[in-house]
C-alpha atoms as a PDB file:
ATOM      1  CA  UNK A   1     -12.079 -34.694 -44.563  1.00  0.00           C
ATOM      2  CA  UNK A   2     -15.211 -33.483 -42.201  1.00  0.00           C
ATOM      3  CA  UNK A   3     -15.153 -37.177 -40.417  1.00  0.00           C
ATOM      4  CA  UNK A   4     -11.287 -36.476 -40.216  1.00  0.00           C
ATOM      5  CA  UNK A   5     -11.933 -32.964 -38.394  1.00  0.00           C
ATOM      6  CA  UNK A   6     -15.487 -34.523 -36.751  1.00  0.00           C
ATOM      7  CA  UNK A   7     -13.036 -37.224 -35.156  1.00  0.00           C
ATOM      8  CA  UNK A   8     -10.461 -34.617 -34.034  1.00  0.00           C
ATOM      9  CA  UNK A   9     -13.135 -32.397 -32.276  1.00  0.00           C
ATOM     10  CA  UNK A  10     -14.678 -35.557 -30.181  1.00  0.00           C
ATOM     11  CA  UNK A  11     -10.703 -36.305 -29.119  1.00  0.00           C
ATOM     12  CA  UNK A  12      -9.962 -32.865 -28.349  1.00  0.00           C
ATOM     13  CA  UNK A  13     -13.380 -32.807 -26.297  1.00  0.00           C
ATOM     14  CA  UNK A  14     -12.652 -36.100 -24.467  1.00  0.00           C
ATOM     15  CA  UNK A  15      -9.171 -34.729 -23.732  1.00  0.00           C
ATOM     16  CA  UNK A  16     -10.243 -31.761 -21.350  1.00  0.00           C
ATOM     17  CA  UNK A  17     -13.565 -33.777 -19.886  1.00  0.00           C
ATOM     18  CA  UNK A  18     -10.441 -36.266 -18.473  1.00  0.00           C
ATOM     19  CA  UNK A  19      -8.308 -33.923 -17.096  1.00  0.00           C
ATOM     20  CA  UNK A  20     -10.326 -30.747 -15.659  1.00  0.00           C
ATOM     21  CA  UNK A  21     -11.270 -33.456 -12.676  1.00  0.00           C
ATOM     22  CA  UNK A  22      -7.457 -33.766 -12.227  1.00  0.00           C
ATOM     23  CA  UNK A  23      -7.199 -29.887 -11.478  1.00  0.00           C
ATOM     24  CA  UNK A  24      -9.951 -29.056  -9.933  1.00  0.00           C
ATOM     25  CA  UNK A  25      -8.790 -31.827  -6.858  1.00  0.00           C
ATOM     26  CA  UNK A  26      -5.228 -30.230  -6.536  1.00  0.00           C
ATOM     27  CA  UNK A  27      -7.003 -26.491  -6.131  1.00  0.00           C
ATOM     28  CA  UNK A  28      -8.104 -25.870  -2.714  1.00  0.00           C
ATOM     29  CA  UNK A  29     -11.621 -24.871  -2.030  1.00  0.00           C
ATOM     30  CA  UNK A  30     -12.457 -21.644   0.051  1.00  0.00           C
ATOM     31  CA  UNK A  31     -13.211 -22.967   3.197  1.00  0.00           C
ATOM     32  CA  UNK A  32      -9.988 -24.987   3.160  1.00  0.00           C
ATOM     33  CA  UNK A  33      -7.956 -21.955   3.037  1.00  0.00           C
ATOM     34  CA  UNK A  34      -9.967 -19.979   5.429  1.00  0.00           C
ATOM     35  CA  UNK A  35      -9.264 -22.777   8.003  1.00  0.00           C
ATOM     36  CA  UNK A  36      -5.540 -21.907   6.919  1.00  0.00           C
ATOM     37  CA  UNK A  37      -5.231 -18.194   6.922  1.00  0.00           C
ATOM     38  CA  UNK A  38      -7.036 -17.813  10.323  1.00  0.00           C
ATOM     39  CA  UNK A  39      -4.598 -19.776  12.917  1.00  0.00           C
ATOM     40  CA  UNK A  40      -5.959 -19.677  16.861  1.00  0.00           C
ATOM     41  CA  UNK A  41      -3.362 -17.301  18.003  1.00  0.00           C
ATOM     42  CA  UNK A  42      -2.823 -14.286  15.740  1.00  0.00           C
ATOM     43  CA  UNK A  43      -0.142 -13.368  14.547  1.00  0.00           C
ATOM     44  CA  UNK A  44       1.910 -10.416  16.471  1.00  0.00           C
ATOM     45  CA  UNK A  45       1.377  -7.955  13.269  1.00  0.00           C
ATOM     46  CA  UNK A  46      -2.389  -7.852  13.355  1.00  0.00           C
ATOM     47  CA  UNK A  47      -3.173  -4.878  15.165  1.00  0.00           C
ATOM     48  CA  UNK A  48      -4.929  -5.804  19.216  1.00  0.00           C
ATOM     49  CA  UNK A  49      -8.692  -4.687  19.564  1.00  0.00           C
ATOM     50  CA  UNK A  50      -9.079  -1.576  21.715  1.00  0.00           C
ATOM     51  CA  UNK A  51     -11.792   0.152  23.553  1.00  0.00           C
ATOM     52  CA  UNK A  52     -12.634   3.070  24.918  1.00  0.00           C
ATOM     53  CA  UNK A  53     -14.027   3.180  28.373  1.00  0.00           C
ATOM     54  CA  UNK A  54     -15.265   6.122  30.310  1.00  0.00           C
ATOM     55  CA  UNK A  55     -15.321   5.443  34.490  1.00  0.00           C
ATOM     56  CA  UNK A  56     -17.513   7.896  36.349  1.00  0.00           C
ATOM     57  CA  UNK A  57     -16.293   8.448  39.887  1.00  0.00           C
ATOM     58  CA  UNK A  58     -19.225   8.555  42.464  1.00  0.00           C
ATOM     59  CA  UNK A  59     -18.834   9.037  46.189  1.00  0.00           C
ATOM     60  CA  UNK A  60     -22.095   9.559  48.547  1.00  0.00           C
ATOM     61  CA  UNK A  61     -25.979   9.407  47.998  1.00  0.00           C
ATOM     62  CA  UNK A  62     -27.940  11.063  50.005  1.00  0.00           C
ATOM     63  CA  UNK A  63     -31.108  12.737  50.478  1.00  0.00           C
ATOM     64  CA  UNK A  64     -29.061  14.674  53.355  1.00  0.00           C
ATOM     65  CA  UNK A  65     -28.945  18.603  51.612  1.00  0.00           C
ATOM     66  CA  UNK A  66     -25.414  19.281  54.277  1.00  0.00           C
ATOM     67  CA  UNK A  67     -23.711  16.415  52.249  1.00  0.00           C
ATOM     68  CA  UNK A  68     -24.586  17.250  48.538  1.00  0.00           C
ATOM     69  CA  UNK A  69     -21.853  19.362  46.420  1.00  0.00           C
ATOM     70  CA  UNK A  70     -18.588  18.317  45.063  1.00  0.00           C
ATOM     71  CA  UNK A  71     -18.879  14.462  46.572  1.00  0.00           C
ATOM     72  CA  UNK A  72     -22.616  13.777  47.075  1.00  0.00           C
ATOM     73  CA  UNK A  73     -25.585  13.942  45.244  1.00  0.00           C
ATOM     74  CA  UNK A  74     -29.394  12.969  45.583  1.00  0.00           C
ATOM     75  CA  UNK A  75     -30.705   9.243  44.884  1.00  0.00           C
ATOM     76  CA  UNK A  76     -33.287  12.041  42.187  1.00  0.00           C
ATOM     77  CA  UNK A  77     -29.494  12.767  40.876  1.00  0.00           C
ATOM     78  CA  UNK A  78     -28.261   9.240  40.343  1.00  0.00           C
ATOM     79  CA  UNK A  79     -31.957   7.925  39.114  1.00  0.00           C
ATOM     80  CA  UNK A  80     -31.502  10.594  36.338  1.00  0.00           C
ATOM     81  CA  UNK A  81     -27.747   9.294  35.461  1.00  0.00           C
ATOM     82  CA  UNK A  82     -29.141   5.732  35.115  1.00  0.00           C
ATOM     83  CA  UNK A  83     -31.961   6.656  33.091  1.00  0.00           C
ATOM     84  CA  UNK A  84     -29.621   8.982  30.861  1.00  0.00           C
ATOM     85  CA  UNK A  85     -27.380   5.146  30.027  1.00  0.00           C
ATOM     86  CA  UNK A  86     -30.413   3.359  29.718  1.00  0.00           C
ATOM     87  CA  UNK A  87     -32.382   5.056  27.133  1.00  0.00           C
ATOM     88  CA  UNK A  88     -29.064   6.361  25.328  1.00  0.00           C
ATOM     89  CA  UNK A  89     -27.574   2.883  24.887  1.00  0.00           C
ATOM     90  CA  UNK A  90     -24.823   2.705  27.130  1.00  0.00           C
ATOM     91  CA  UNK A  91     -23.958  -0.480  29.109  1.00  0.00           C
ATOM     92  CA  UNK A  92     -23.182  -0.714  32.387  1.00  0.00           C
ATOM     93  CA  UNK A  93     -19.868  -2.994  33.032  1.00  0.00           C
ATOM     94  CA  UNK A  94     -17.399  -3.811  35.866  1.00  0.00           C
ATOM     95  CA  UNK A  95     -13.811  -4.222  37.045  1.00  0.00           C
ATOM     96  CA  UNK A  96     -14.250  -8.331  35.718  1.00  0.00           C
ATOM     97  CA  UNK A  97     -15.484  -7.496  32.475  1.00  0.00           C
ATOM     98  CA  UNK A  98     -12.582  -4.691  31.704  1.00  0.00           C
ATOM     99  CA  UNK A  99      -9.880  -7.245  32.701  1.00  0.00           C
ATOM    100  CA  UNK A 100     -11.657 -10.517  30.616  1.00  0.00           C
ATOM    101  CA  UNK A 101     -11.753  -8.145  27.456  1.00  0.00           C
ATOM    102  CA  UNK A 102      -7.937  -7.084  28.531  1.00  0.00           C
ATOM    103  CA  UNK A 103      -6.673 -10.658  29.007  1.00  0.00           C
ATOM    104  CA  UNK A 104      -8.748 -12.887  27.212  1.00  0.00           C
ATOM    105  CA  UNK A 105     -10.241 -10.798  24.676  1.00  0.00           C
ATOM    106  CA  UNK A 106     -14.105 -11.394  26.008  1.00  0.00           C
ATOM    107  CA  UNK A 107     -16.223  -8.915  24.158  1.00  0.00           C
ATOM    108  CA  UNK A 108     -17.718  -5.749  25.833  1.00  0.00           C
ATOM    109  CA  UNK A 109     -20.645  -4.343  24.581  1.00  0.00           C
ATOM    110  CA  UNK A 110     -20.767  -1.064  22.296  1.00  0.00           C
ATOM    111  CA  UNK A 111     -20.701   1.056  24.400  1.00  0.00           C
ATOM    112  CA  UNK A 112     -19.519   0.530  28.156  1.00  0.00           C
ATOM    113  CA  UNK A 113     -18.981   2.737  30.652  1.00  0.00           C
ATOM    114  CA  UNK A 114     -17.797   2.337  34.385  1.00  0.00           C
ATOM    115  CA  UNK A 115     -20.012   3.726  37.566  1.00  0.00           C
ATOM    116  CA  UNK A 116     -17.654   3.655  40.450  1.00  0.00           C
ATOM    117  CA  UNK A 117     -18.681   4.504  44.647  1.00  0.00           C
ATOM    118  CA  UNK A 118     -16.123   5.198  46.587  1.00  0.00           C
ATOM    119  CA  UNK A 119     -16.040   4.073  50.391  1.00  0.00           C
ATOM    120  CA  UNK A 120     -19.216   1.833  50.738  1.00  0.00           C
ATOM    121  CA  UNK A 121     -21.523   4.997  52.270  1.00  0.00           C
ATOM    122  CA  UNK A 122     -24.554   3.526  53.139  1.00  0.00           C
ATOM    123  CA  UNK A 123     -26.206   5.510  50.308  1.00  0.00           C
ATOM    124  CA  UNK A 124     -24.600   2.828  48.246  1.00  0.00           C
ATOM    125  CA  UNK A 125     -27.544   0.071  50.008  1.00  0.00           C
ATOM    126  CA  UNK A 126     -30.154   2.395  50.852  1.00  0.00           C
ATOM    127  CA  UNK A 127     -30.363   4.150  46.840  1.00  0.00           C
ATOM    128  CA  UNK A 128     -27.877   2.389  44.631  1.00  0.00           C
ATOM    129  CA  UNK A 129     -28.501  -1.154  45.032  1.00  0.00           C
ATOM    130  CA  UNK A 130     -32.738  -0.375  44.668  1.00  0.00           C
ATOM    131  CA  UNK A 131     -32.173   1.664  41.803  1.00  0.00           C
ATOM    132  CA  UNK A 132     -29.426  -0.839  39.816  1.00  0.00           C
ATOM    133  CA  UNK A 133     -32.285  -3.480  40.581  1.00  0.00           C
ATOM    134  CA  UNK A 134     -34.794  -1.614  38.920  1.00  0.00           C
ATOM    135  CA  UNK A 135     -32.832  -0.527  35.654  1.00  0.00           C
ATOM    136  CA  UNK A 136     -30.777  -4.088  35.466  1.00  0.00           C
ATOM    137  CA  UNK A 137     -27.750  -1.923  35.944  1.00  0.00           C
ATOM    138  CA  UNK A 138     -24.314  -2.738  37.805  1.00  0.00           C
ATOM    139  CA  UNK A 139     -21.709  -0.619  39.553  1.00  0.00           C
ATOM    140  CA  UNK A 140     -18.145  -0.524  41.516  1.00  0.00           C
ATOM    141  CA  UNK A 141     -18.344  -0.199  45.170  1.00  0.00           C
ATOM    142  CA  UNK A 142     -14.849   0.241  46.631  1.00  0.00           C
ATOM    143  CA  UNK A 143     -14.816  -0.428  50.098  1.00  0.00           C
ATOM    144  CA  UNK A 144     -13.261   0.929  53.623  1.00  0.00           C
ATOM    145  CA  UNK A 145     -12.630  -1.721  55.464  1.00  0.00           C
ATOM    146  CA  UNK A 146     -12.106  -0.113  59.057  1.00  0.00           C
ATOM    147  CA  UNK A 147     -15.519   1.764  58.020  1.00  0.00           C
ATOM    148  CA  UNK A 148     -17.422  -1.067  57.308  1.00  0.00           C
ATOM    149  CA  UNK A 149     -16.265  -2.672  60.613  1.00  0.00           C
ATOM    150  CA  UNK A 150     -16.755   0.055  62.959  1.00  0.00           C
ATOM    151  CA  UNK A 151     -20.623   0.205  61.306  1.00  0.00           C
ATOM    152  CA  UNK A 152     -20.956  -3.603  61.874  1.00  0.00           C
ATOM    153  CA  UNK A 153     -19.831  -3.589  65.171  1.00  0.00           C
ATOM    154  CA  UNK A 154     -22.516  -0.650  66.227  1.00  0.00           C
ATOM    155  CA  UNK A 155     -24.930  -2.503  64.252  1.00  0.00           C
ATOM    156  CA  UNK A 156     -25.082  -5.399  66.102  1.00  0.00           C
ATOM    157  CA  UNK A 157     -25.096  -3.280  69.365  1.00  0.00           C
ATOM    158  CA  UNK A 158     -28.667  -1.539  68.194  1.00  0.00           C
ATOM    159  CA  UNK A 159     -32.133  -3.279  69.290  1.00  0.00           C
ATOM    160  CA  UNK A 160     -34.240  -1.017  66.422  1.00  0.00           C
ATOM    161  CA  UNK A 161     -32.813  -0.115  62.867  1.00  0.00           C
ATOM    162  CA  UNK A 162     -30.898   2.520  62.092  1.00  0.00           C
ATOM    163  CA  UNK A 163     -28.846   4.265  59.880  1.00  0.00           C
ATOM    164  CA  UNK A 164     -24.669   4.532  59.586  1.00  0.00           C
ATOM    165  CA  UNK A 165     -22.457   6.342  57.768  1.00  0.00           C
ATOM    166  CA  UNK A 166     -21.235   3.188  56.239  1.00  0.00           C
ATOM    167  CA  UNK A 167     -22.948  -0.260  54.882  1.00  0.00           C
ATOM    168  CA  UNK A 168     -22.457  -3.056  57.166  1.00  0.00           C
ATOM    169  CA  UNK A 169     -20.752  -6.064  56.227  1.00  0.00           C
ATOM    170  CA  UNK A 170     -23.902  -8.398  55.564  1.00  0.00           C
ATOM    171  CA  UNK A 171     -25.439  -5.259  53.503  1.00  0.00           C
ATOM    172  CA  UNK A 172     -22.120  -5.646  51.651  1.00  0.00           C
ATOM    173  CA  UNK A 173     -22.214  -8.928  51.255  1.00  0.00           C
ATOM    174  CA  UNK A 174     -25.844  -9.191  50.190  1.00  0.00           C
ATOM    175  CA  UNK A 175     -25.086  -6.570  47.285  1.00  0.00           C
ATOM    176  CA  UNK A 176     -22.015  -8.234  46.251  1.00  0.00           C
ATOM    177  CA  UNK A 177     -23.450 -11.706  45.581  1.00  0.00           C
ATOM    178  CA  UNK A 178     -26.511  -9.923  43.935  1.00  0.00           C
ATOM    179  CA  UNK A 179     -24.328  -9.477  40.854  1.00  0.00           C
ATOM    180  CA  UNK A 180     -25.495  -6.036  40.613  1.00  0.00           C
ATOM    181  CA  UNK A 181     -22.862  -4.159  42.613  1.00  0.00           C
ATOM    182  CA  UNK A 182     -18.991  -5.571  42.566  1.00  0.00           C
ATOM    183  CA  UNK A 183     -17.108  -4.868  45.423  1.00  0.00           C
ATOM    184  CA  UNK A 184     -13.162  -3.663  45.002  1.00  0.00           C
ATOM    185  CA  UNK A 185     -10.434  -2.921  47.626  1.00  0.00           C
ATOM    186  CA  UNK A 186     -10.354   0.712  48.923  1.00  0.00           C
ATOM    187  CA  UNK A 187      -8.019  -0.263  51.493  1.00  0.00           C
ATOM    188  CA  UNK A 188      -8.869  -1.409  55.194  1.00  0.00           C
ATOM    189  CA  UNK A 189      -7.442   2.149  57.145  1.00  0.00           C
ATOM    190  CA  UNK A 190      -5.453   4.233  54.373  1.00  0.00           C
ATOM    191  CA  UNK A 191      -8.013   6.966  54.172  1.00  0.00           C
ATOM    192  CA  UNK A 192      -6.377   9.716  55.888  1.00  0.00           C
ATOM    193  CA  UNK A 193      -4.610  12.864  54.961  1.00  0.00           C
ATOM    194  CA  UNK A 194      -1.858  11.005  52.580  1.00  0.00           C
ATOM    195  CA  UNK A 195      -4.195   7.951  51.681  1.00  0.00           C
ATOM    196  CA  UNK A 196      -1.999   4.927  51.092  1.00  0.00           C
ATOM    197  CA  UNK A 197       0.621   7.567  49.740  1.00  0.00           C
ATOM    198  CA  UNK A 198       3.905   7.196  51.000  1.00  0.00           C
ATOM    199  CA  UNK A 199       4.975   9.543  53.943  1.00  0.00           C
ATOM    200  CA  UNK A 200       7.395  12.192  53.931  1.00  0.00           C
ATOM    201  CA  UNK A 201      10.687  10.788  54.732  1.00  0.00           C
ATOM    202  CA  UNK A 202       9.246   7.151  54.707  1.00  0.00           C
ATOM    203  CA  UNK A 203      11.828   4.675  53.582  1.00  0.00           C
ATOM    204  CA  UNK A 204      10.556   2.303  50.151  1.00  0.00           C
ATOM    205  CA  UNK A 205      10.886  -0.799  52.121  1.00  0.00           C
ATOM    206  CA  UNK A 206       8.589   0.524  55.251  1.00  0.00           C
ATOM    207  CA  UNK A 207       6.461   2.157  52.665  1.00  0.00           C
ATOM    208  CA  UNK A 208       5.752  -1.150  51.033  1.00  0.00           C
ATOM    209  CA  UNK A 209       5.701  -3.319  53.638  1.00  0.00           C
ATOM    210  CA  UNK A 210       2.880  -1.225  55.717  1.00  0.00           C
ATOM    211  CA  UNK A 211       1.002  -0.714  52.176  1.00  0.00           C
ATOM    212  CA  UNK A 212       1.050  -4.695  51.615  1.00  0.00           C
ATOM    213  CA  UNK A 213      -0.244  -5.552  55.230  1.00  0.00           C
ATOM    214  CA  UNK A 214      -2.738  -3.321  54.639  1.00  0.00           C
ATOM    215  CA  UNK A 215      -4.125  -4.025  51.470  1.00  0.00           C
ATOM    216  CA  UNK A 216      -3.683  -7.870  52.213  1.00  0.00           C
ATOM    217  CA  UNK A 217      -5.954  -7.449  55.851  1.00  0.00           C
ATOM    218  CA  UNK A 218      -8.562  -5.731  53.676  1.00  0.00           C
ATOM    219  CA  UNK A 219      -8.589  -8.538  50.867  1.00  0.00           C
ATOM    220  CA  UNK A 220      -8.730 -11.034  53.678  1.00  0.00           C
ATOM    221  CA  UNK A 221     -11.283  -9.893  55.716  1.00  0.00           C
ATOM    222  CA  UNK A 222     -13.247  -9.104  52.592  1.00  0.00           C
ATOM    223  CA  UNK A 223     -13.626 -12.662  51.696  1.00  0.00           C
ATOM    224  CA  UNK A 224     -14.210 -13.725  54.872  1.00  0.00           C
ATOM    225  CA  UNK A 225     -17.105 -11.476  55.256  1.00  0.00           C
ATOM    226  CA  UNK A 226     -18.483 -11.232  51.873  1.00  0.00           C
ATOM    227  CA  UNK A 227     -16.958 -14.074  49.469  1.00  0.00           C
ATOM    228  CA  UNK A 228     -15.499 -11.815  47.251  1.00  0.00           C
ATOM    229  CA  UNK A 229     -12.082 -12.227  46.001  1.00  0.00           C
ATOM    230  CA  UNK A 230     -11.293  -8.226  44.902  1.00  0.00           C
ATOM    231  CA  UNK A 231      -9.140  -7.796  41.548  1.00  0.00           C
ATOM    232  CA  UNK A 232      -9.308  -3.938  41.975  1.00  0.00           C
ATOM    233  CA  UNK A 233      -7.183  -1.620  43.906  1.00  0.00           C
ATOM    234  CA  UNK A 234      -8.876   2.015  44.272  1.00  0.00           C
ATOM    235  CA  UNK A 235      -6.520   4.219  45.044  1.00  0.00           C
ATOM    236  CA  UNK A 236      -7.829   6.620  48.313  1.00  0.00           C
ATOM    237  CA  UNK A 237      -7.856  10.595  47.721  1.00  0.00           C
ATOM    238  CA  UNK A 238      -6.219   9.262  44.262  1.00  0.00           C
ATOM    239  CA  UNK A 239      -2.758   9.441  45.820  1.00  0.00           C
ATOM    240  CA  UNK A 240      -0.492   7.232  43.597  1.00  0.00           C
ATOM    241  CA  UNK A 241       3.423   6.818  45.033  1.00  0.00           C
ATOM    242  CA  UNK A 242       6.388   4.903  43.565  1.00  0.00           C
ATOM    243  CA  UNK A 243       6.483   1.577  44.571  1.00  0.00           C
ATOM    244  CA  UNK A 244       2.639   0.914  45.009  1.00  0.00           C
ATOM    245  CA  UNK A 245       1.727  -0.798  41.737  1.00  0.00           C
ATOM    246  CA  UNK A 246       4.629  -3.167  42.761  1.00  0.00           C
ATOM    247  CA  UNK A 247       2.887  -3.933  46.130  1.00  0.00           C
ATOM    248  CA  UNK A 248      -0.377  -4.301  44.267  1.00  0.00           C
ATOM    249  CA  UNK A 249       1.075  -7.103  41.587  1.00  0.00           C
ATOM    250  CA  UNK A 250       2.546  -8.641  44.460  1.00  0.00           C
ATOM    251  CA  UNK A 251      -0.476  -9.129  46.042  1.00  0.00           C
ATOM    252  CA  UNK A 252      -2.332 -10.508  42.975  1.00  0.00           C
ATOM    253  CA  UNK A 253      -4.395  -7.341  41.946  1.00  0.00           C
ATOM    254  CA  UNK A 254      -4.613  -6.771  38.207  1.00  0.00           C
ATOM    255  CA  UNK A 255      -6.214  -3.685  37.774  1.00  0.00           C
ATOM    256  CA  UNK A 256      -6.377   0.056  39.943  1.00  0.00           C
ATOM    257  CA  UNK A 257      -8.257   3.152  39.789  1.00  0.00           C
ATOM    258  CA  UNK A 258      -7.078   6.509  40.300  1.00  0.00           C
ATOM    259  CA  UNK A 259      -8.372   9.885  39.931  1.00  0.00           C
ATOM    260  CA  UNK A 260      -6.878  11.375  37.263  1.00  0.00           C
ATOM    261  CA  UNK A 261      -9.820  12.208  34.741  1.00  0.00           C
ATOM    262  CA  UNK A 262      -9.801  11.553  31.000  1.00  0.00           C
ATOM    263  CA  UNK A 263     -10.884   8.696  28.659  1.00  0.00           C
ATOM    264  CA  UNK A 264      -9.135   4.802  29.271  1.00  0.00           C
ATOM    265  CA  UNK A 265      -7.932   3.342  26.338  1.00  0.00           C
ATOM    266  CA  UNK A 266      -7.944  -0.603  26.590  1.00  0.00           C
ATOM    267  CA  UNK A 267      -6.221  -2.950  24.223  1.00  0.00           C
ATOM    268  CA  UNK A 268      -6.081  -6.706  24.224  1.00  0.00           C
ATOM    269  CA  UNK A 269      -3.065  -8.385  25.524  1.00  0.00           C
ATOM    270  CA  UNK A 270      -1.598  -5.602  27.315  1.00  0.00           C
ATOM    271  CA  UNK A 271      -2.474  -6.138  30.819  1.00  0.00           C
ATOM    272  CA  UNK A 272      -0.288  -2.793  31.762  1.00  0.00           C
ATOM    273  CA  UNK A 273      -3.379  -0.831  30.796  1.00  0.00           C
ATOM    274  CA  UNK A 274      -5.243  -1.608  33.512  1.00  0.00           C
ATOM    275  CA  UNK A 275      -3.432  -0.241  35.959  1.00  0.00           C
ATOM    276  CA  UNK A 276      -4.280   3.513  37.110  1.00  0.00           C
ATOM    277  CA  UNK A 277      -7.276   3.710  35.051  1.00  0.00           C
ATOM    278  CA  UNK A 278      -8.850   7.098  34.369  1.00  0.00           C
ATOM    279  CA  UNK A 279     -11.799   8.389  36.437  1.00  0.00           C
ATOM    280  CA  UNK A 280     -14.567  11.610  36.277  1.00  0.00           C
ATOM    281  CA  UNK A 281     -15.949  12.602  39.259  1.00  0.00           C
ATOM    282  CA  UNK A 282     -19.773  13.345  39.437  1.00  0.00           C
ATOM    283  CA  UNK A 283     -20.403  16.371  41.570  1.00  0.00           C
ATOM    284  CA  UNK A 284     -23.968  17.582  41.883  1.00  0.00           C
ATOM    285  CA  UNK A 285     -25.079  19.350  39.041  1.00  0.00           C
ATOM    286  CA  UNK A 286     -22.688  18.439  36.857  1.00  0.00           C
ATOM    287  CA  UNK A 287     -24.731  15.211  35.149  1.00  0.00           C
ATOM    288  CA  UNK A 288     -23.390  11.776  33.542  1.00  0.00           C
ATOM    289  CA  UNK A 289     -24.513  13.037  30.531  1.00  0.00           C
ATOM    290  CA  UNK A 290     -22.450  16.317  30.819  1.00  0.00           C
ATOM    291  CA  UNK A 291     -19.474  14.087  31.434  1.00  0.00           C
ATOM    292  CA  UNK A 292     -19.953  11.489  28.616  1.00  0.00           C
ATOM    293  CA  UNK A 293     -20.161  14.018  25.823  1.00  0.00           C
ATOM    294  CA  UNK A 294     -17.144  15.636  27.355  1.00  0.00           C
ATOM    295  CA  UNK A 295     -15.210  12.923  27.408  1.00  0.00           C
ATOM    296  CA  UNK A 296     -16.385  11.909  23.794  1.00  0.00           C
ATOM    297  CA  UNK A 297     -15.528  14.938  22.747  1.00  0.00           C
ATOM    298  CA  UNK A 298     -12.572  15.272  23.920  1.00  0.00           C
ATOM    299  CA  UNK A 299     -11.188  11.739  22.728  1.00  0.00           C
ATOM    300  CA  UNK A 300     -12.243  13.479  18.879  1.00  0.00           C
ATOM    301  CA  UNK A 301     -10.054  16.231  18.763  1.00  0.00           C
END
């Protein structure tokens, strides 16, 4: 009787040594259905990454008291911003990097934020460019093309240096292939009373037509002179019109700048969202720090 029960123990033992192998082949490790759950594209429920991004709209630098107020401020002014990002972790990023995170999901760091100069003073070579050097730092110089022209041309007509109103082409050019300043499209002569705003009683088609020649002469001449291939349309005075972002996708640009303040909110794979991006102007007095926790703030509540 205890052989009988002895035997019937070894058989029943035997039995499941056999066949556990068998089921343990047919049920998928881990990493097999990791490989299986997480396809290359994914899929359109999963929700896109977003970011927030705060642009800070700059204009001139200058040690020049007449000029500082609402749209200048002292190199002191701007050293103090810089310092402010460093030591309170913010990043410094450009037009490029907002449009690789946009439409191919590149990474940007923790927390970016935008410095933007408007018209290519030539502050922005004399102050900005030392000062990004010195703090590894980059910015968005949006340039007037007529401007930077009509400083070139004088430039090569002086026999001692001097200072213009306006960086010269090869000062643009040297700052642009420094990789510490990136230069965008502030049109070549659309600066005036309605920027590149459409005139009172000006039909769409001549609107569009004299926006597109233009902004196309400006991204021209840009490469030309500098190399640069511009991605960025910055709108001047901030005057947005119907019809313009058409022009601008025409012409190839994927992203714009306006002035309208606020936070931008990015999100993967929806190119849209870089058009007439959100900007903060930085008057004396009124420091990036000021504007940051504002802004913070204000995306909260």
């Amino acid at each position: 009787m205890k052989m009988r029960s002895f035997l019937s123990f070894i058989l029943i033992l035997l039995f499941c040594l056999n066949t556990q192998p068998i089921f343990a082949e047919e049920t998928p490790t881990h990493h097999e259905l990791s490989e299986f759950e997480e396809p290359l594209v994914a899929p359109a429920f999963i929700k896109p990454e977003t970011a927030e991004v705060p642009v800070i709209m700059y204009h001139l630098v200058t040690k020049n008291g007449r000029y500082i107020g609402k749209y200048g401020i002292s190199p002191t002014e701007l050293e103090n911003d810089l310092k402010y990002l460093k030591e309170n972790g913010y990043e410094t990023v450009v037009m490029a990097d907002l449009i690789a995170f946009v439409r191919r999901g590149k990474n940007l760091p923790k927390k970016p934020v935008v410095l933007t100069f408007d018209d290519g003073n030539s502050g922005d070579y004399r102050y900005l460019y030392p000062l990004l050097q010195k703090y590894d730092m980059k910015a968005v110089v949006s340039v007037i093309g007529s401007a930077a022209d009509e400083c070139t041309a004088i430039a090569a007509k002086q026999t001692s240096p001097a200072v213009f109103p306006n960086s010269t082409w090869p000062e643009l050019k040297e700052m642009s292939e420094s990789g510490f300043i990136e230069l965008q499209n502030h049109s070549y002569d659309l600066h005036g009373a309605r920027g590149s705003g459409r005139r009172s009683g000006e039909p769409m088609d001549a609107y569009q037509k004299r926006l597109k020649e233009d902004l196309e002469k400006m991204q021209n001449l840009t490469h030309e002179m500098t190399g640069a291939k511009l991605n960025t349309f910055t709108y001047p005075l901030g005057i947005v019109s119907d019809g313009s972002e058409a022009v601008l996708k025409e012409i190839g640009f994927v992203s714009s700048l306006s002035c309208g303040e606020g936070m931008n909110y990015l999100e993967e794979n929806n190119p849209d969202c870089l058009f007439r991006l959100k900007r903060v102007n930085r008057p004396s007095g009124v420091t990036a720090s000021m504007i940051l926790q504002k802004l913070e703030k204000d995306a909260k509540d």
